[in-house]
PDB file of N, CA and C in Angstrom:
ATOM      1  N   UNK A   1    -258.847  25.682   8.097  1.00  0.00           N
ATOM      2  CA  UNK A   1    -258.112  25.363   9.303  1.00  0.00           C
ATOM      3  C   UNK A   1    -257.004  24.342   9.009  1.00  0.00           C
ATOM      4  N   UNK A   2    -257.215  23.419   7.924  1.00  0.00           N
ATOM      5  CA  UNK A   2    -256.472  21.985   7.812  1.00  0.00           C
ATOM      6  C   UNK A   2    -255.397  22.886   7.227  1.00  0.00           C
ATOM      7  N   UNK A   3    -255.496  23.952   6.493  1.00  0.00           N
ATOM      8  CA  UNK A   3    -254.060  24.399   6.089  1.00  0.00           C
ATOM      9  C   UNK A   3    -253.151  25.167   6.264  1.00  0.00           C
ATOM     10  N   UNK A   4    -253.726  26.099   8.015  1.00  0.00           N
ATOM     11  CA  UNK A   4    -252.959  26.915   8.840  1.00  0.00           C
ATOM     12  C   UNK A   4    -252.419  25.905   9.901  1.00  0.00           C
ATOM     13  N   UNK A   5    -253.083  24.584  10.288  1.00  0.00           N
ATOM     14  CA  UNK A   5    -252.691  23.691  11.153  1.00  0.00           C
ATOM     15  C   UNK A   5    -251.542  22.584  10.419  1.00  0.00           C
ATOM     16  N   UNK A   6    -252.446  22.006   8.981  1.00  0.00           N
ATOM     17  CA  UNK A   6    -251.275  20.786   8.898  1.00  0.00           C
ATOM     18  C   UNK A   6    -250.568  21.360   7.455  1.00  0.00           C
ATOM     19  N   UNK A   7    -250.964  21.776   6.828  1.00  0.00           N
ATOM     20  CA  UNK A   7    -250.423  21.949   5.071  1.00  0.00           C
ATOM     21  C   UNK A   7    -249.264  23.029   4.752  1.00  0.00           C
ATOM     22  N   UNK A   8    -249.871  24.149   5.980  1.00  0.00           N
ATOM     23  CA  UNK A   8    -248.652  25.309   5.295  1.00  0.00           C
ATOM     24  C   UNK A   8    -247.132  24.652   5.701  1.00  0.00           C
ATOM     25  N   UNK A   9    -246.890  24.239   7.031  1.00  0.00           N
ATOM     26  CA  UNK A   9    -245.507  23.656   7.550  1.00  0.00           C
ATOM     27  C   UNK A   9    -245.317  22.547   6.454  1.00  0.00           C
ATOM     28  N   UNK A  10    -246.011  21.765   5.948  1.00  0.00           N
ATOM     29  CA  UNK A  10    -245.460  20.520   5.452  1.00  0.00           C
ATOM     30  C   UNK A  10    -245.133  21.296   3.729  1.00  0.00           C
ATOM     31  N   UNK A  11    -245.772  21.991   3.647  1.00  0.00           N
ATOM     32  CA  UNK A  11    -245.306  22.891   2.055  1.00  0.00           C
ATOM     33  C   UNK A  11    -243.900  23.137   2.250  1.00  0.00           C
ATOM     34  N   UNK A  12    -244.044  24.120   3.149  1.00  0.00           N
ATOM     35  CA  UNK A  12    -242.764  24.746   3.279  1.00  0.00           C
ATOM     36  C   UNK A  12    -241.433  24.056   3.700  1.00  0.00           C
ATOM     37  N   UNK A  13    -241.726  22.768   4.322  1.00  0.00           N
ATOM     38  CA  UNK A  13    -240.684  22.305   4.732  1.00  0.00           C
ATOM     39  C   UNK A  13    -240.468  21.428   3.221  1.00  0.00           C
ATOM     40  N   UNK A  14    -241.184  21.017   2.499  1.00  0.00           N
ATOM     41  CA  UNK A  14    -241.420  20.178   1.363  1.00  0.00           C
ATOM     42  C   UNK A  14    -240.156  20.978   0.125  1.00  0.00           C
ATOM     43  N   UNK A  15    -240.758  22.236   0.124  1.00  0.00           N
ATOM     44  CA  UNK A  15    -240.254  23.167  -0.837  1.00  0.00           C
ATOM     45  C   UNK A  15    -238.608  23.754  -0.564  1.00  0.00           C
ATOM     46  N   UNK A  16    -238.559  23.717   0.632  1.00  0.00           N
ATOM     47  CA  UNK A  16    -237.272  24.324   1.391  1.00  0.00           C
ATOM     48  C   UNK A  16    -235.777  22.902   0.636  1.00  0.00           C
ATOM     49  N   UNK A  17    -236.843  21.488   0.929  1.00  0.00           N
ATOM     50  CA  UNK A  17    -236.205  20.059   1.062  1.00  0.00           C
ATOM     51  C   UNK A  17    -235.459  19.678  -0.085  1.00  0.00           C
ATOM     52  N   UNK A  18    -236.189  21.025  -1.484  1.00  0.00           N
ATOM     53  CA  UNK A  18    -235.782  20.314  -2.822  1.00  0.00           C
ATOM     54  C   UNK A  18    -234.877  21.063  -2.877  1.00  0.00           C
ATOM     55  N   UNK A  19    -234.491  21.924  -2.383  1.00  0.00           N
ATOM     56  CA  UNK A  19    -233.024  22.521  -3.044  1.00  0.00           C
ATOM     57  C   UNK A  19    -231.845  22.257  -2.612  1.00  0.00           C
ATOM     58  N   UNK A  20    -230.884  21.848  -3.624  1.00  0.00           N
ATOM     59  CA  UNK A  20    -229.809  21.414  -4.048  1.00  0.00           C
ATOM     60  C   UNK A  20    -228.872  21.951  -3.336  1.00  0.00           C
ATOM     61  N   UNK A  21    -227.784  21.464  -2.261  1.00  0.00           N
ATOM     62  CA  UNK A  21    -226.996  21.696  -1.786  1.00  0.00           C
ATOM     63  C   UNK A  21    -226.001  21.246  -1.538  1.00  0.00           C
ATOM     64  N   UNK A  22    -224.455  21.671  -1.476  1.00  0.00           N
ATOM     65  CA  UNK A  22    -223.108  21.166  -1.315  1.00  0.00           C
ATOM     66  C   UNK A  22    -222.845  20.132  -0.017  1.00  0.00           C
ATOM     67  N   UNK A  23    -222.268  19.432  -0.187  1.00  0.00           N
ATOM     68  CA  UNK A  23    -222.137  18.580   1.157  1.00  0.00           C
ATOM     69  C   UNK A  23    -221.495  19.771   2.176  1.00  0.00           C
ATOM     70  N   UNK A  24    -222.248  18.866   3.724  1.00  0.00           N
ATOM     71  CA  UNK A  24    -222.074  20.141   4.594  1.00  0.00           C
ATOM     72  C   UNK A  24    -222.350  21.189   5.036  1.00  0.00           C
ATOM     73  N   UNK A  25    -223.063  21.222   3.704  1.00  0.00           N
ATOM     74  CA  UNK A  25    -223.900  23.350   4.079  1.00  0.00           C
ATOM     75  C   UNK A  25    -225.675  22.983   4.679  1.00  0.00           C
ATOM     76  N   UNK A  26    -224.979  24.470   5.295  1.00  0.00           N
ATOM     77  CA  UNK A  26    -226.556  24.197   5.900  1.00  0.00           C
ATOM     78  C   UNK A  26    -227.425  24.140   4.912  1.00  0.00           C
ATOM     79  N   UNK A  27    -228.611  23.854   6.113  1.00  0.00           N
ATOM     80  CA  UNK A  27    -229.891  23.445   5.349  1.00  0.00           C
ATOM     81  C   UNK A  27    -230.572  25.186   5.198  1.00  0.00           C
ATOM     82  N   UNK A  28    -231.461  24.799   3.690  1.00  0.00           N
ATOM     83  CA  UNK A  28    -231.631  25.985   3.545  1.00  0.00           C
ATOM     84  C   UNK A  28    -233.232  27.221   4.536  1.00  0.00           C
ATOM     85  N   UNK A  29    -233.023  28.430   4.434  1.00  0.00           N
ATOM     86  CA  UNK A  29    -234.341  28.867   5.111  1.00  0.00           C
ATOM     87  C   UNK A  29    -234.841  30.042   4.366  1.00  0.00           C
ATOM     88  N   UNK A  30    -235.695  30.564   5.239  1.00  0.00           N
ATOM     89  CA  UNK A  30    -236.388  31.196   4.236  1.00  0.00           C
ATOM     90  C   UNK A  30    -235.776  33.140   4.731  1.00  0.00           C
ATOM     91  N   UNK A  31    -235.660  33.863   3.579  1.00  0.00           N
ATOM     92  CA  UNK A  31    -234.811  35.238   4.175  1.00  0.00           C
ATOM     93  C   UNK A  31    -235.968  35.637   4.834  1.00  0.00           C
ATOM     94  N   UNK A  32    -236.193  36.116   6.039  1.00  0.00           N
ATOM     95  CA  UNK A  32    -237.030  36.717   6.325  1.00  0.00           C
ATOM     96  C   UNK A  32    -236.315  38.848   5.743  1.00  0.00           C
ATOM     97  N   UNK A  33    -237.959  39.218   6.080  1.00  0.00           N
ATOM     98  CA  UNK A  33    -236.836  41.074   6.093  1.00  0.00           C
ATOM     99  C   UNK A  33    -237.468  41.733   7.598  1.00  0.00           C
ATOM    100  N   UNK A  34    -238.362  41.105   8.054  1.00  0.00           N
ATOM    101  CA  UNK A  34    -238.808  41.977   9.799  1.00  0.00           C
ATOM    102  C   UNK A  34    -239.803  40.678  10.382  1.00  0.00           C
ATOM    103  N   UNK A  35    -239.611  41.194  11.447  1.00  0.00           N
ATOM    104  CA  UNK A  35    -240.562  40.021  12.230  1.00  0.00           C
ATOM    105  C   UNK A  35    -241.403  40.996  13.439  1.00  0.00           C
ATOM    106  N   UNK A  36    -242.239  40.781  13.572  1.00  0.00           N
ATOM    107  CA  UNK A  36    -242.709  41.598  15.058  1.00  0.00           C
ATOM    108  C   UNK A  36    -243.803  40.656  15.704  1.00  0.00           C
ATOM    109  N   UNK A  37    -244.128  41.214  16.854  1.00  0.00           N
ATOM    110  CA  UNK A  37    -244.587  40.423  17.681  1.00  0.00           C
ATOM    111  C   UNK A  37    -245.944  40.700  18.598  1.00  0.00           C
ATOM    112  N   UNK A  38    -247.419  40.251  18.310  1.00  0.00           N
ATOM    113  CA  UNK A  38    -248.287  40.812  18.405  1.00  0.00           C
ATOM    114  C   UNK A  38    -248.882  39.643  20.214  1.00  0.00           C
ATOM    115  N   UNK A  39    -249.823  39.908  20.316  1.00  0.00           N
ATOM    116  CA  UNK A  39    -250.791  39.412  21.239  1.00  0.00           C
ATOM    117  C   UNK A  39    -251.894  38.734  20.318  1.00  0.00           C
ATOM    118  N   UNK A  40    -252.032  37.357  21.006  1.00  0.00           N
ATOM    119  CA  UNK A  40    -253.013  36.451  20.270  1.00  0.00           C
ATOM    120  C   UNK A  40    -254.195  36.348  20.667  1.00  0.00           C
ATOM    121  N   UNK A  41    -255.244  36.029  20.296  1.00  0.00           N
ATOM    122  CA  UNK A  41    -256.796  36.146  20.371  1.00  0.00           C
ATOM    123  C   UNK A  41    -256.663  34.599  20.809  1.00  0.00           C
ATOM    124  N   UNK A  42    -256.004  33.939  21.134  1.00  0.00           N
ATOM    125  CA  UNK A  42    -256.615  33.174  21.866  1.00  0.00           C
ATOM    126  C   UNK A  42    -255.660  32.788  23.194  1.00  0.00           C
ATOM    127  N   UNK A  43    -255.872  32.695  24.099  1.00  0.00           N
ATOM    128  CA  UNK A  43    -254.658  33.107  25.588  1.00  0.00           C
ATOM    129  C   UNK A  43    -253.877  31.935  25.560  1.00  0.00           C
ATOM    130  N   UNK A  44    -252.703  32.488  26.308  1.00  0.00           N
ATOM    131  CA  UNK A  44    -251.865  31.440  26.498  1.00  0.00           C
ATOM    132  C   UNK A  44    -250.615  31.320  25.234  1.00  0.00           C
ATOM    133  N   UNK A  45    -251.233  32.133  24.300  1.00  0.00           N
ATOM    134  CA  UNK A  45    -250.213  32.286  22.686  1.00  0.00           C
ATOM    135  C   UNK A  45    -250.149  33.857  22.427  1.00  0.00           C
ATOM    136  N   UNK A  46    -248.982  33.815  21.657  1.00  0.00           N
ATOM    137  CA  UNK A  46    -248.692  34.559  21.235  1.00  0.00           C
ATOM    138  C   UNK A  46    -248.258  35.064  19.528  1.00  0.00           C
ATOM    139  N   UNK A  47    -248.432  35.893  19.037  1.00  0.00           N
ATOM    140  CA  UNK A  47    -248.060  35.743  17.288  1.00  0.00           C
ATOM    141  C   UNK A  47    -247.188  36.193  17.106  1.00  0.00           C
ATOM    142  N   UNK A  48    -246.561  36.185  16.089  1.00  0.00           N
ATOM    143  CA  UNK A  48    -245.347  36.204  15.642  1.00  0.00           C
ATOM    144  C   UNK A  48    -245.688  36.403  14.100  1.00  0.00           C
ATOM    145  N   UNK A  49    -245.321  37.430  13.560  1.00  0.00           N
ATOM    146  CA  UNK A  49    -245.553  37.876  12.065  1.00  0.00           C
ATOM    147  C   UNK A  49    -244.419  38.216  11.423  1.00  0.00           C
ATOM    148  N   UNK A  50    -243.911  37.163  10.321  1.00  0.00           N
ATOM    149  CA  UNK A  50    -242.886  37.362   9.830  1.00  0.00           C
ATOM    150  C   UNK A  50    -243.254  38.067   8.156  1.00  0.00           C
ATOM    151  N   UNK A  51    -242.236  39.524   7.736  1.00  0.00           N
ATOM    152  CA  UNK A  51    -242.351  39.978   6.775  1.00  0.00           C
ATOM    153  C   UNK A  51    -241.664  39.745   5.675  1.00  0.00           C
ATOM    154  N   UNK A  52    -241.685  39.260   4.396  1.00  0.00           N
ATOM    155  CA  UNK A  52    -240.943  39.322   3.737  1.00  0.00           C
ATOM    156  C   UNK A  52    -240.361  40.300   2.880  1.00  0.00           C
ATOM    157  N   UNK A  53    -239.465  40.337   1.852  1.00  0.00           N
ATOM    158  CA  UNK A  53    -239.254  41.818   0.802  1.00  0.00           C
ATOM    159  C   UNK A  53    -240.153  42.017   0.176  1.00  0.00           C
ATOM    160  N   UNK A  54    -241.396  40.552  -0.501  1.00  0.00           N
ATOM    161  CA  UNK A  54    -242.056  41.250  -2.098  1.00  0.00           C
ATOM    162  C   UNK A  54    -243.559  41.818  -1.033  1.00  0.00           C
ATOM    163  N   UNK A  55    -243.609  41.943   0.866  1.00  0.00           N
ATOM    164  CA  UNK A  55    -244.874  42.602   1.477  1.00  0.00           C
ATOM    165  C   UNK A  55    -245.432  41.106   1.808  1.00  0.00           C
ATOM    166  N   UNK A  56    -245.429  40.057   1.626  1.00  0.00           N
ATOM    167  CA  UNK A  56    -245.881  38.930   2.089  1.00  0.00           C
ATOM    168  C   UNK A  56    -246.036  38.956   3.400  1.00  0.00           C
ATOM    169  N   UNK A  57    -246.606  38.309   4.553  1.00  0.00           N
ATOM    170  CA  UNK A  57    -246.413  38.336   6.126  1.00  0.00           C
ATOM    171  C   UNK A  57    -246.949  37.072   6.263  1.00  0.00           C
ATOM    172  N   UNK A  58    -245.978  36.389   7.027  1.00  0.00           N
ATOM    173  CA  UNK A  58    -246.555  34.807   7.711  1.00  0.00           C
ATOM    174  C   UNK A  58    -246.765  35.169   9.206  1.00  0.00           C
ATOM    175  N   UNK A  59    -248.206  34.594   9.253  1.00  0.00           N
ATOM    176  CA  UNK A  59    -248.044  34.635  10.460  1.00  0.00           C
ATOM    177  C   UNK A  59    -247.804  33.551  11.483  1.00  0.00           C
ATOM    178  N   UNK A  60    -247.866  33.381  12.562  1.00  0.00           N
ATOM    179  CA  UNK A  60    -247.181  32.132  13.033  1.00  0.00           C
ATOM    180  C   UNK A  60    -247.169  32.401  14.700  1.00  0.00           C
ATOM    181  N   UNK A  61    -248.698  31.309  15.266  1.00  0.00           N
ATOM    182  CA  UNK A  61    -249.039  31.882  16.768  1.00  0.00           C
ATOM    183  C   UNK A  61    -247.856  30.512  17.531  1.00  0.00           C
ATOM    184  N   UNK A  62    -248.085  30.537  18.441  1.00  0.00           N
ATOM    185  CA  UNK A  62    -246.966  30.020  19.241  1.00  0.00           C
ATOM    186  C   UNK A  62    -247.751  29.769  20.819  1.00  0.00           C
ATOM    187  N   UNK A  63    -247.136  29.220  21.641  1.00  0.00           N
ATOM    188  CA  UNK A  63    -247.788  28.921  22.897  1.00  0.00           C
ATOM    189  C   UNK A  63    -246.598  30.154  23.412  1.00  0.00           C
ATOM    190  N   UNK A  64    -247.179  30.747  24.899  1.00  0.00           N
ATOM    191  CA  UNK A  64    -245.987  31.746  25.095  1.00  0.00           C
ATOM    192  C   UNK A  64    -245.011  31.454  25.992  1.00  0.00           C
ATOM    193  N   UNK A  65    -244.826  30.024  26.353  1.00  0.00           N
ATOM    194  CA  UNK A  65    -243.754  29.573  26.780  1.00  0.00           C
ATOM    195  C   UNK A  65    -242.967  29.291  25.609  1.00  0.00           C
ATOM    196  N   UNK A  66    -243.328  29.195  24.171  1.00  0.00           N
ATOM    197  CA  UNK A  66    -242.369  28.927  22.909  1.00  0.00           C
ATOM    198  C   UNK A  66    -241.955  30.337  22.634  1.00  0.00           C
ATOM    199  N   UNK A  67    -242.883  31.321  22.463  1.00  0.00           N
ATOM    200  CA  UNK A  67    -242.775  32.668  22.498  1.00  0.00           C
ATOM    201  C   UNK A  67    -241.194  33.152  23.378  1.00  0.00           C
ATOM    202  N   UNK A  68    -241.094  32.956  24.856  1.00  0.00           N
ATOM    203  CA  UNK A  68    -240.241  33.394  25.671  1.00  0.00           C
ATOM    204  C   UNK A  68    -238.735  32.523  25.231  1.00  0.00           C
ATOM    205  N   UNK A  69    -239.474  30.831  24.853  1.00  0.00           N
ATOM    206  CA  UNK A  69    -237.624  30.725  24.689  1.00  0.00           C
ATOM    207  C   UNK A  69    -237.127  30.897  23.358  1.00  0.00           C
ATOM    208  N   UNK A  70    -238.090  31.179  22.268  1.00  0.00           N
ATOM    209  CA  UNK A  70    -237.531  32.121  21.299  1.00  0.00           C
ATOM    210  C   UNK A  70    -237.197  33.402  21.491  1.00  0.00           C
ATOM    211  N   UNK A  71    -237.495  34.029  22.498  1.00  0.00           N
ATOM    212  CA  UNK A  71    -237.021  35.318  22.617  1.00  0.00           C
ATOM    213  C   UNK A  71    -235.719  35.324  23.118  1.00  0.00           C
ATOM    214  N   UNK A  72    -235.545  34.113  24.284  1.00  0.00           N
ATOM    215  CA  UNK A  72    -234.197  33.749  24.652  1.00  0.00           C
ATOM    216  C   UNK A  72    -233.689  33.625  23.863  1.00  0.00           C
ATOM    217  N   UNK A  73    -233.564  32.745  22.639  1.00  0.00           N
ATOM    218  CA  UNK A  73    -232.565  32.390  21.810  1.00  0.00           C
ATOM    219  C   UNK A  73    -231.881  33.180  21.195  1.00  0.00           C
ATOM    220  N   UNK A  74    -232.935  34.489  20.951  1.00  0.00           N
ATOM    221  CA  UNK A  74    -232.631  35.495  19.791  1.00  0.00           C
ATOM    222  C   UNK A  74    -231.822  36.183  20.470  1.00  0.00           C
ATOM    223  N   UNK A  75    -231.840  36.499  22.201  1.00  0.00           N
ATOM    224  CA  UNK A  75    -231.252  37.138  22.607  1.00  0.00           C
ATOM    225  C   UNK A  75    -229.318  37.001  22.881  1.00  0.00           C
ATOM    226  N   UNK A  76    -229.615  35.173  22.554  1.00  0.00           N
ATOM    227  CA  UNK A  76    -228.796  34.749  22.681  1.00  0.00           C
ATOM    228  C   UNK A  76    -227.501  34.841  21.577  1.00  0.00           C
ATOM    229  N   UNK A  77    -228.044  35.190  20.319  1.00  0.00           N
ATOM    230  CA  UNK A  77    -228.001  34.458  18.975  1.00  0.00           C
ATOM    231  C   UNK A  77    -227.107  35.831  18.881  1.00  0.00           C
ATOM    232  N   UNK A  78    -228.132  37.088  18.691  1.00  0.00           N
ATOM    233  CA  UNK A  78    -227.794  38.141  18.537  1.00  0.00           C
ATOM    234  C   UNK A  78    -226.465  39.051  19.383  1.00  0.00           C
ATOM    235  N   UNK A  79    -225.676  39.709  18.348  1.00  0.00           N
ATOM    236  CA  UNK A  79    -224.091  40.074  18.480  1.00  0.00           C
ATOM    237  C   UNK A  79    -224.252  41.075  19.487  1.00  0.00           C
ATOM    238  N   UNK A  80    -223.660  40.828  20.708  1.00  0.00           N
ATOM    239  CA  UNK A  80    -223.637  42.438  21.581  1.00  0.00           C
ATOM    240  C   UNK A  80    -222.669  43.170  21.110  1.00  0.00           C
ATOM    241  N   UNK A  81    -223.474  44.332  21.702  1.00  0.00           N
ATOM    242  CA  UNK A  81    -223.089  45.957  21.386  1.00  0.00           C
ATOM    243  C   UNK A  81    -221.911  45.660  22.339  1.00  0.00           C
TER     244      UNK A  81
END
């Protein structure tokens, strides 16, 4: 539990932190290649499963008020047709 709650975020943000970048540029992330979006076993959340290229999948539950304004954002983010 200690490392789906406190260890995986602090890795990743740890690992993301060491790489070397030009003044100015963004900070770096991770490529995702698909994301989809399941129903959580425990209420009130929702999951979120991100895929990578080498078949990896993070998963990543969310409360579903975080759920909805990420969905906003994306909707936001993303180029209209």
């Amino acid at each position: 539990m200690a490392i789906a709650t406190e260890l995986a975020p602090a890795v990743a943000i740890a690992l993301l932190d060491k790489t070397i970048l030009p003044p100015g540029a963004a900070a770096p992330a991770l490529q995702c290649f698909a994301a989809g979006a399941t129903p959580s076993q425990t209420d009130g959340k929702v999951r979120v499963q991100l895929m990578f290229e080498n078949g990896a999948v993070l998963p990543v539950e969310m409360s579903n008020a975080a759920g909805a304004a990420l969905s906003k954002g994306l909707a936001e983010e993303l180029p209209k047709k």
